[in-house]
Protein backbone atom coordinates (compact mmCIF):
# COMPACT_ATOMS: atom_id res chain seq x y z
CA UNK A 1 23.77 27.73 108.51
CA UNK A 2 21.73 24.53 109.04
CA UNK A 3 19.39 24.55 112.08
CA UNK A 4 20.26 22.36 115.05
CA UNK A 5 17.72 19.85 114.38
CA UNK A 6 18.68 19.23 110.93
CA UNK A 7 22.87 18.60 112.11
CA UNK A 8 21.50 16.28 114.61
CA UNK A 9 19.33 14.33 112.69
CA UNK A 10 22.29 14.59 110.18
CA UNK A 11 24.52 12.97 113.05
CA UNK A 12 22.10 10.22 114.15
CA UNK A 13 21.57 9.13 110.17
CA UNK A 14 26.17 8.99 109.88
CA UNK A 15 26.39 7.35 113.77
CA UNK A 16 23.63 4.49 112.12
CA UNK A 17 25.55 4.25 108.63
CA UNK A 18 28.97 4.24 109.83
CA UNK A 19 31.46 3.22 107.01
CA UNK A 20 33.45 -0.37 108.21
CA UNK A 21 36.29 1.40 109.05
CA UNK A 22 35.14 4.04 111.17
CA UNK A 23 33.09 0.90 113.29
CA UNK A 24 36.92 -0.27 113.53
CA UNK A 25 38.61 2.56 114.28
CA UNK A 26 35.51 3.53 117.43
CA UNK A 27 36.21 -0.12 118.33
CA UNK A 28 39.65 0.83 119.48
CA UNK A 29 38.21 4.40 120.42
CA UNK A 30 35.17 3.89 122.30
CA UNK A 31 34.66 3.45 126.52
CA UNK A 32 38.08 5.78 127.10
CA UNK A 33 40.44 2.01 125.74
CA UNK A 34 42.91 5.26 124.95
CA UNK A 35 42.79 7.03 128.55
CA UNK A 36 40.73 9.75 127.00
CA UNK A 37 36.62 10.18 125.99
CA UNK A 38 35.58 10.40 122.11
CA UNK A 39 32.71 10.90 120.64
CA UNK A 40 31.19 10.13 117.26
CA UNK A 41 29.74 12.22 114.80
CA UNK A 42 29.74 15.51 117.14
CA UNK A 43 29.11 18.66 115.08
CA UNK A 44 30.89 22.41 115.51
CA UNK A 45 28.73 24.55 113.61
CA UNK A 46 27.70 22.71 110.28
CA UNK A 47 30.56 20.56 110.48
CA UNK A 48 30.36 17.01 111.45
CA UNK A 49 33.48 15.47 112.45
CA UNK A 50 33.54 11.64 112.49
CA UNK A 51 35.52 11.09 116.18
CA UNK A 52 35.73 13.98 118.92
CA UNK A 53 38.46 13.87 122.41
CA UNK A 54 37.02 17.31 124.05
CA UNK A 55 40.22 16.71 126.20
CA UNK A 56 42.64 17.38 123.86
CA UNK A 57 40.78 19.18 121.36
CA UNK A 58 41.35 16.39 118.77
CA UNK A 59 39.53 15.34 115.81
CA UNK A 60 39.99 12.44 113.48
CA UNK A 61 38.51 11.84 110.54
CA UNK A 62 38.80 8.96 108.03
CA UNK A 63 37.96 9.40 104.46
CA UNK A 64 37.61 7.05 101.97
CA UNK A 65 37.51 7.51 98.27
CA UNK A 66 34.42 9.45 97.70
CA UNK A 67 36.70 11.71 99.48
CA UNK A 68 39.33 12.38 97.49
CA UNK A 69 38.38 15.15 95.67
CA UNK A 70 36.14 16.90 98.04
CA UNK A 71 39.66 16.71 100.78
CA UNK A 72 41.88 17.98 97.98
CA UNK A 73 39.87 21.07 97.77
CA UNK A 74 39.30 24.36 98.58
CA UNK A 75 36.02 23.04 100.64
CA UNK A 76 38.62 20.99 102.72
CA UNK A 77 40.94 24.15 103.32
CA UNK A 78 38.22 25.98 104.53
CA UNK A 79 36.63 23.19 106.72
CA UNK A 80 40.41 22.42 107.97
CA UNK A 81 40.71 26.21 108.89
CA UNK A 82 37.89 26.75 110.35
CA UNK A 83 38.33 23.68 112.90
CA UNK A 84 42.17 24.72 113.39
CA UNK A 85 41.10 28.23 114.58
CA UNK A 86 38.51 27.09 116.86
CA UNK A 87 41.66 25.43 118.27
CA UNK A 88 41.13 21.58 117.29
CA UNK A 89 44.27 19.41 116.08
CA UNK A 90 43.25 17.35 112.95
CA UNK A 91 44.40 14.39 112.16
CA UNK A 92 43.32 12.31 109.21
CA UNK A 93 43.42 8.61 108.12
CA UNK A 94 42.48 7.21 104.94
CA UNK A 95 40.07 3.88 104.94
CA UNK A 96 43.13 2.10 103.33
CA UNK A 97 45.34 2.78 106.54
CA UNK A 98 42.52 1.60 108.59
CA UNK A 99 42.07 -1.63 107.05
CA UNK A 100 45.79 -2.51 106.17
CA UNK A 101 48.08 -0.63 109.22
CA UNK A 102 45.21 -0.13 112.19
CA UNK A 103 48.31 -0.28 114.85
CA UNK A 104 50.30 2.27 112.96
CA UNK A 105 47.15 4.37 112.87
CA UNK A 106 46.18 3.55 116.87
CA UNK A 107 49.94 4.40 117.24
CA UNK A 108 49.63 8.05 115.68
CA UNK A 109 46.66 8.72 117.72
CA UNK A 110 48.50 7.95 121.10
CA UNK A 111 51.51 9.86 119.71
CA UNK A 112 49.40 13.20 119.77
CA UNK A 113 47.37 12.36 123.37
């Protein structure tokens, strides 16, 4: 397991190199525009997940194609599992739904709040 300092430096390094999409998608996110508080790049264990509502134990994540592989894997089953039994929903969105169906995607997200 990484130490705490390392994950947070980790997070302050994604949170300054965000990917376009995920600057869209905490555009929509950000200052509770859903009713409910996220955060960016929070961490359980050595697992940083790209949007956090500690309210209803929801994370989203957004993946783009240098994720493809590593999400079809056995890495991603475990990393899925081990969020799921710490009790978080996951839901996931690919850059291309981002940048081509944003409402749909906003849409899903108020669906599960």
């Amino acid at each position: 397991m990484e130490s705490p300092n390392i994950i947070k430096q980790l997070r302050k390094v994604l949170r300054k190199n965000s990917t376009p999409q995920e600057i869209i998608l905490w555009s929509r996110l950000e200052k509770k525009q859903l009713g409910y508080k996220f955060r960016r790049q929070h961490s359980f264990d050595n697992y940083i997940v790209d949007f956090y509502c500690k309210e209803k134990s929801l994370i989203i994540e957004v993946d783009g194609w240098q994720h493809k592989e590593e999400f079809s894997g056995e890495r991603e089953k475990i990393r899925t599992e081990f969020l799921e039994n710490k009790g978080f929903n996951v839901l996931r969105f690919w850059n291309n739904e981002i940048n081509n169906n944003l409402e749909g995607v906003i849409l899903r997200i108020k669906e599960y709040l």
